[in-house]
PDB file of N, CA and C in Angstrom:
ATOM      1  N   UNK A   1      48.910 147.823  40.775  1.00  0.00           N
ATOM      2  CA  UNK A   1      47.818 148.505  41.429  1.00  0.00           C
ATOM      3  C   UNK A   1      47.198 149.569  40.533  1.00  0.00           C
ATOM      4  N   UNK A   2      47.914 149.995  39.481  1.00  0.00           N
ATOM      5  CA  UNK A   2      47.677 151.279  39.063  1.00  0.00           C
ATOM      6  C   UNK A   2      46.027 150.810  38.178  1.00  0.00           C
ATOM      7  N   UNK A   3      45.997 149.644  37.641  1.00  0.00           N
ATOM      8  CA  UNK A   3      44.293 148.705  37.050  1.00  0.00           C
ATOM      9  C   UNK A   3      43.368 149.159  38.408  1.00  0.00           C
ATOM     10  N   UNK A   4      43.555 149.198  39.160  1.00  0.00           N
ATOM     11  CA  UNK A   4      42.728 148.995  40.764  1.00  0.00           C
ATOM     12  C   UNK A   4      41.653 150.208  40.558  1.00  0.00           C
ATOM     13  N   UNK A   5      40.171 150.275  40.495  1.00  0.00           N
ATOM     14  CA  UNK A   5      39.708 151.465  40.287  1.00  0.00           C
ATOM     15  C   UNK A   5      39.861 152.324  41.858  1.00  0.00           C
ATOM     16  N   UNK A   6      40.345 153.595  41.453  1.00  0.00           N
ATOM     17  CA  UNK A   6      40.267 154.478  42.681  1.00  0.00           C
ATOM     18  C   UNK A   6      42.145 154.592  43.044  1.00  0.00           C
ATOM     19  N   UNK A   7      42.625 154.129  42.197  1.00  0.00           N
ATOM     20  CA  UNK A   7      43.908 154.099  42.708  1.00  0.00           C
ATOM     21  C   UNK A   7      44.766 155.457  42.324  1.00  0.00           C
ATOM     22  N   UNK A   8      45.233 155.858  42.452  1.00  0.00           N
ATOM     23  CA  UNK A   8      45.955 157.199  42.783  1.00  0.00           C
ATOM     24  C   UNK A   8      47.459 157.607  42.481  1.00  0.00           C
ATOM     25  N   UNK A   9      48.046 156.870  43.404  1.00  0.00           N
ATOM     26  CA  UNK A   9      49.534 156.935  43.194  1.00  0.00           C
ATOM     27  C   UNK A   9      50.035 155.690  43.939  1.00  0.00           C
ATOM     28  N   UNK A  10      51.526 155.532  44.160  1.00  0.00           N
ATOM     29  CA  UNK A  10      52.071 154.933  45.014  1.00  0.00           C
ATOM     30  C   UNK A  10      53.582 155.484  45.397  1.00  0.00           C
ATOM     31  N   UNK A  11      54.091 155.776  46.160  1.00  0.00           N
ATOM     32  CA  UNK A  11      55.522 156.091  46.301  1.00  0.00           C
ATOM     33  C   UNK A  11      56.318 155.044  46.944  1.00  0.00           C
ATOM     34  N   UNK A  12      57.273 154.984  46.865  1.00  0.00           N
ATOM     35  CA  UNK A  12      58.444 153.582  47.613  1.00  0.00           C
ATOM     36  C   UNK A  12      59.441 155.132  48.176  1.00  0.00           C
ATOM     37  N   UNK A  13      59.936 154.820  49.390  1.00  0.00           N
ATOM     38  CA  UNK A  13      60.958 155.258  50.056  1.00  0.00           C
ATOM     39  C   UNK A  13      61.890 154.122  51.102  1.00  0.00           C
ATOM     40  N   UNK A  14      62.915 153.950  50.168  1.00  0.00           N
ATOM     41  CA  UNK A  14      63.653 153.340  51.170  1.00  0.00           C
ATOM     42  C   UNK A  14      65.053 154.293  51.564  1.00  0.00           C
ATOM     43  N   UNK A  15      64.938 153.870  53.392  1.00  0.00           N
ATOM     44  CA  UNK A  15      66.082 154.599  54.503  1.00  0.00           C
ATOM     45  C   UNK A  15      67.338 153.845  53.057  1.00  0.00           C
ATOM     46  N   UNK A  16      68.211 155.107  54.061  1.00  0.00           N
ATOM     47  CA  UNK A  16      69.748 154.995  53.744  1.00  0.00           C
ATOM     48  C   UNK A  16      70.163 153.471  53.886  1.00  0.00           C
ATOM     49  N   UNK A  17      69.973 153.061  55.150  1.00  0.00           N
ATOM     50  CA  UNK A  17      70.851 151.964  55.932  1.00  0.00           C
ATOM     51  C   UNK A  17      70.208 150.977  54.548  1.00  0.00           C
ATOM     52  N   UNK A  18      69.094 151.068  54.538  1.00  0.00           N
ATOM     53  CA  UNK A  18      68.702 150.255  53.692  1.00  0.00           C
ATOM     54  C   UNK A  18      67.626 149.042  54.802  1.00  0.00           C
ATOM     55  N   UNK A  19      67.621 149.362  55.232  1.00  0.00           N
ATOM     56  CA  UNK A  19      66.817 148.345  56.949  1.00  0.00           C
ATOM     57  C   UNK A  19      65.107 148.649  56.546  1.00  0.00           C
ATOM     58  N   UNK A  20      65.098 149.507  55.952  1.00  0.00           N
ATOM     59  CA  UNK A  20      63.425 150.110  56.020  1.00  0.00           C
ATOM     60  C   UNK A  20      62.770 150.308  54.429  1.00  0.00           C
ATOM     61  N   UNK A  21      61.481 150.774  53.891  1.00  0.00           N
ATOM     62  CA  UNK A  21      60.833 150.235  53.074  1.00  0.00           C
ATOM     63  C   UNK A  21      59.468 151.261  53.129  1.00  0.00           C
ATOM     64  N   UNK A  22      59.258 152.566  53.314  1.00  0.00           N
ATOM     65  CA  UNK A  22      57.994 152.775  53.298  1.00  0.00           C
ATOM     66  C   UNK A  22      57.273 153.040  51.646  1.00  0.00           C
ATOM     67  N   UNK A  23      56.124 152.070  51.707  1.00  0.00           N
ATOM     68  CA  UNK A  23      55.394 152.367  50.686  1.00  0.00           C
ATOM     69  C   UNK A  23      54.085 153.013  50.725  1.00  0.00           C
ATOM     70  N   UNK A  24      54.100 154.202  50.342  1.00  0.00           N
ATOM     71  CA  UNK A  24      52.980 155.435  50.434  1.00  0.00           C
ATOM     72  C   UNK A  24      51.873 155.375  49.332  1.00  0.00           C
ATOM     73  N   UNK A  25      50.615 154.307  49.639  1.00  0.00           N
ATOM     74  CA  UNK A  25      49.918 154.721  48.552  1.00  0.00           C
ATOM     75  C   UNK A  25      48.330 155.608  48.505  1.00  0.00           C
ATOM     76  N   UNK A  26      47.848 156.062  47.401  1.00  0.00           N
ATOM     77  CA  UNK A  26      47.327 156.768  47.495  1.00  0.00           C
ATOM     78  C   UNK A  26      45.793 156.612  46.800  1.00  0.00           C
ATOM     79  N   UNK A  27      44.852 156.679  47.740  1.00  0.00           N
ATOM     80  CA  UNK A  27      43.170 156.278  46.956  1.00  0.00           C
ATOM     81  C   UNK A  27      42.357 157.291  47.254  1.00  0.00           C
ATOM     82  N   UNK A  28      41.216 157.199  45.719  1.00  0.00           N
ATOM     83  CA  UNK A  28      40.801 157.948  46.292  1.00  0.00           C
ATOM     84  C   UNK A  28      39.383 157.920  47.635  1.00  0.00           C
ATOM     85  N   UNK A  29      39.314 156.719  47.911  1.00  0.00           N
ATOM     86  CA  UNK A  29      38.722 156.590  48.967  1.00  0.00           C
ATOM     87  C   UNK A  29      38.864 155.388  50.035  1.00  0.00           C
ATOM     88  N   UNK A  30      38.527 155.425  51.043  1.00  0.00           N
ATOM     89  CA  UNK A  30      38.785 153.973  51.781  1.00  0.00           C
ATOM     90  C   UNK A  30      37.854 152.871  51.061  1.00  0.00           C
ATOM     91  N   UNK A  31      36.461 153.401  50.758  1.00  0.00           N
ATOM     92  CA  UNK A  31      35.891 152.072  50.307  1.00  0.00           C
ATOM     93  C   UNK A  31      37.210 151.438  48.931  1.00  0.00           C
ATOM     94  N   UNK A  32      37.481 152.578  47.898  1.00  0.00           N
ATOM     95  CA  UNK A  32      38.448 152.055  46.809  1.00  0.00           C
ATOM     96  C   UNK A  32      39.502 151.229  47.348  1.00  0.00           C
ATOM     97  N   UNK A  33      39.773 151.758  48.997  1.00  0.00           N
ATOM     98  CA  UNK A  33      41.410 151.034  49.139  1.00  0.00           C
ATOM     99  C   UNK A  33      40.371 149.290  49.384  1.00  0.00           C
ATOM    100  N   UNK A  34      39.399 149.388  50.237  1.00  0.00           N
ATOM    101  CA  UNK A  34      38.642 148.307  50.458  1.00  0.00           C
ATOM    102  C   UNK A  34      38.770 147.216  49.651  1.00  0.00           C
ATOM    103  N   UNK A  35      38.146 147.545  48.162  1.00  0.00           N
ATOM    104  CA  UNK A  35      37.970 147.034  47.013  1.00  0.00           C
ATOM    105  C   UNK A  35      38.898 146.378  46.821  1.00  0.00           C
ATOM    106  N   UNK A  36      40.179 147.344  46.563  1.00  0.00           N
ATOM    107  CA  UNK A  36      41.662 146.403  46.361  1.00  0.00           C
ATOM    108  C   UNK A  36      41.971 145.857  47.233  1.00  0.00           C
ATOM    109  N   UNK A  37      41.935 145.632  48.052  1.00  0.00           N
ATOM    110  CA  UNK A  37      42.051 144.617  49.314  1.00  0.00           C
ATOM    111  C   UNK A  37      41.352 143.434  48.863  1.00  0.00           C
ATOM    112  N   UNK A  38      40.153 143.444  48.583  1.00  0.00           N
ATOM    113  CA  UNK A  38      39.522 142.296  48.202  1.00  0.00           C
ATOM    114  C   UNK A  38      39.649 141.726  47.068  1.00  0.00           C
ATOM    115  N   UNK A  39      40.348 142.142  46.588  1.00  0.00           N
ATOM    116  CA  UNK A  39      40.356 142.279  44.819  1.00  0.00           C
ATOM    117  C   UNK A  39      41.536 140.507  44.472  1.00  0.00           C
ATOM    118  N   UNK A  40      40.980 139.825  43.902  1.00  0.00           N
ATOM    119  CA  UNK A  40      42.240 138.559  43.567  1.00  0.00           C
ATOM    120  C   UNK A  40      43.626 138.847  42.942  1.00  0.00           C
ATOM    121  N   UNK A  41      43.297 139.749  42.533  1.00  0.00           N
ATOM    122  CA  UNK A  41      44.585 140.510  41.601  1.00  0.00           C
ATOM    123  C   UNK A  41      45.544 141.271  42.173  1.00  0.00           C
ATOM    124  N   UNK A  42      44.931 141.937  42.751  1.00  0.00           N
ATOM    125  CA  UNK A  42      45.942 143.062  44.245  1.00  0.00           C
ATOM    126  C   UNK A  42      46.636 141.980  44.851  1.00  0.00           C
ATOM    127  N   UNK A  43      45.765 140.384  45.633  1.00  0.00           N
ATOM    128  CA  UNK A  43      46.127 140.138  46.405  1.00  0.00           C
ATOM    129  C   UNK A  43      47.400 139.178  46.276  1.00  0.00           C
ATOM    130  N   UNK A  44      47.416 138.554  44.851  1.00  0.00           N
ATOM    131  CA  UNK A  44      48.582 137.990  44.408  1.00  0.00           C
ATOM    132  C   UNK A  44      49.444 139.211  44.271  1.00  0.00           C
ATOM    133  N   UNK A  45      49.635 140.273  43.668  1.00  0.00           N
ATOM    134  CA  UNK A  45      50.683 141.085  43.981  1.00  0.00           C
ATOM    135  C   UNK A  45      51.038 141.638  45.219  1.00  0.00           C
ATOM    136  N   UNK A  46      50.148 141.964  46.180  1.00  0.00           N
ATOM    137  CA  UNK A  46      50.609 142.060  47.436  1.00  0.00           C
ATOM    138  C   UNK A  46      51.389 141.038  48.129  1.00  0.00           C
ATOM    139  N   UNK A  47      50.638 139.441  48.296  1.00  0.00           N
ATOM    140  CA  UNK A  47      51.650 138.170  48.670  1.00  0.00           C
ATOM    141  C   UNK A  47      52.685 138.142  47.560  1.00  0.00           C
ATOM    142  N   UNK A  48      53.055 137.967  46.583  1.00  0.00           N
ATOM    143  CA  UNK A  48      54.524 138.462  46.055  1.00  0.00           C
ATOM    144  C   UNK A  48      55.253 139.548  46.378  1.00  0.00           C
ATOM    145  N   UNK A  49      54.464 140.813  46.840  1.00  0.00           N
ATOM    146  CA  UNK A  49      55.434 141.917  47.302  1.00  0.00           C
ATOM    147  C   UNK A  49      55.677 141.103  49.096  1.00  0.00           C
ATOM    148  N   UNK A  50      54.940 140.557  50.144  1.00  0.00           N
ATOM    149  CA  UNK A  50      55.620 140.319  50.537  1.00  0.00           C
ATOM    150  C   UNK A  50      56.308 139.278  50.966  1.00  0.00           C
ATOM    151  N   UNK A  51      56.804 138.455  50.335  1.00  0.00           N
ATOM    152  CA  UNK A  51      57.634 137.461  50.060  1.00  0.00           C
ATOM    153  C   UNK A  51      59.224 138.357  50.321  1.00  0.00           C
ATOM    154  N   UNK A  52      59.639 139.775  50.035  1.00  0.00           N
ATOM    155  CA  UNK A  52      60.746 140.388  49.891  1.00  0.00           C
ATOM    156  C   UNK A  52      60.589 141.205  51.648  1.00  0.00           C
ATOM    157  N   UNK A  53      59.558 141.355  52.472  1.00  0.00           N
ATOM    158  CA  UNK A  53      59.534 142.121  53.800  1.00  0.00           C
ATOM    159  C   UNK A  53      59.235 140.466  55.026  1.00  0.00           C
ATOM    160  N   UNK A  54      60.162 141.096  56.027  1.00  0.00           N
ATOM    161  CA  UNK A  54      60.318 140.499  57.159  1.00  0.00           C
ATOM    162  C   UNK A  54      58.928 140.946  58.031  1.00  0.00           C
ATOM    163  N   UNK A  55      58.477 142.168  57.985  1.00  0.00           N
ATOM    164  CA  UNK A  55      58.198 142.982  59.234  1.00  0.00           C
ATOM    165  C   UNK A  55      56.790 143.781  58.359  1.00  0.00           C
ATOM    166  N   UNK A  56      55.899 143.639  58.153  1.00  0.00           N
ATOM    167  CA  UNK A  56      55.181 144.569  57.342  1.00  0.00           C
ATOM    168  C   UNK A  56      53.747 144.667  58.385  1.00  0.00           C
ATOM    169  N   UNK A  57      53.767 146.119  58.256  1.00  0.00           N
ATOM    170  CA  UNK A  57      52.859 146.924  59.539  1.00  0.00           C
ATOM    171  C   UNK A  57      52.017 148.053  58.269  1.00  0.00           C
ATOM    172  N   UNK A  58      50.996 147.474  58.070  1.00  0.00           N
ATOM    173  CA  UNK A  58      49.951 148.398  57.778  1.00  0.00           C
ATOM    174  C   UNK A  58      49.375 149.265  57.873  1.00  0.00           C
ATOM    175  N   UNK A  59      48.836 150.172  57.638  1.00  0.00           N
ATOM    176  CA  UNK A  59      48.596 151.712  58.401  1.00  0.00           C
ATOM    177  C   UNK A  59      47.343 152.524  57.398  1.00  0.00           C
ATOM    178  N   UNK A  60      46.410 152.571  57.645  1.00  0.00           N
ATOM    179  CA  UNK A  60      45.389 153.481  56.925  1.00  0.00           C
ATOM    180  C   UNK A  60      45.148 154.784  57.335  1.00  0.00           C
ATOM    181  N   UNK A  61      45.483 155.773  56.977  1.00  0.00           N
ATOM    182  CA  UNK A  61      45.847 157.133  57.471  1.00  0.00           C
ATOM    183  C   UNK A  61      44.860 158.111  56.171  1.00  0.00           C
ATOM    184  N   UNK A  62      44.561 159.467  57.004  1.00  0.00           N
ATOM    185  CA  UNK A  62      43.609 159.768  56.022  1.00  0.00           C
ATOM    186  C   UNK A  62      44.879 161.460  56.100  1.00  0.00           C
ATOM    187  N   UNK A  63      44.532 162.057  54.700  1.00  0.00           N
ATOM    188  CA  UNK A  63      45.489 163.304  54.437  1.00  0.00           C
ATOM    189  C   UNK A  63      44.715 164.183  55.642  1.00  0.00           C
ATOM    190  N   UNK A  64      45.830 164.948  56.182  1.00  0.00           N
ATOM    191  CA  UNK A  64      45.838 165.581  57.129  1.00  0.00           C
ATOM    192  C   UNK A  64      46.266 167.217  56.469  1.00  0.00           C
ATOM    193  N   UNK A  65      46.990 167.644  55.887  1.00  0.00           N
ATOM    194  CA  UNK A  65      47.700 168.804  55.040  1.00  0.00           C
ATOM    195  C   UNK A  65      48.470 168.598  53.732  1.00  0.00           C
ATOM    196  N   UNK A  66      48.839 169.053  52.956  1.00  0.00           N
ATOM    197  CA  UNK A  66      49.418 169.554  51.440  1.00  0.00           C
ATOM    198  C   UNK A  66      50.375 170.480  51.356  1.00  0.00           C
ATOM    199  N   UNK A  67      51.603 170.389  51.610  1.00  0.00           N
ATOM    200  CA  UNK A  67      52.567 171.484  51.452  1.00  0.00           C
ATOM    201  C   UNK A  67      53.436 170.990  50.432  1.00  0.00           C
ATOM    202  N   UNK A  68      52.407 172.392  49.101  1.00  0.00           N
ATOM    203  CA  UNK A  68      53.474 172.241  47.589  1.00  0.00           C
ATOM    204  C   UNK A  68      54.590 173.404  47.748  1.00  0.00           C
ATOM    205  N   UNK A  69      56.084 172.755  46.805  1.00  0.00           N
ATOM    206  CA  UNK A  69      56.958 173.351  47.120  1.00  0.00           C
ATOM    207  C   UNK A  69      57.038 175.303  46.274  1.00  0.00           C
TER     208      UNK A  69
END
């Protein structure tokens, strides 16, 4: 993703149990996340990423606050 114009970051957090998987990524706009969505290149790495998830729930969320440590 990091080729993707507008792309930002990405974080992986996986739970203890090991049952869960959140991946946090970061654009700098919805049209950019748009783009990669449509993009042929994203979308073969996305269907290979999920080939490894049972359960994958999408979520477009916009920053709400910033608390640096």
């Amino acid at each position: 993703m990091k080729h993707q114009s507008g792309f930002i970051c990405v974080n992986f957090h996986a739970s203890q149990d090991g049952e869960r998987v959140i991946d946090y990524a970061q654009w700098e706009s919805k049209e950019h996340h748009g783009a990669m969505l449509a993009s042929l290149e994203a979308r073969v790495h996305m269907d290979e990423a999920a080939t490894f998830a049972s359960n994958v729930q999408p979520r477009l969320s916009c920053l709400a606050s910033v608390h640096p440590h």
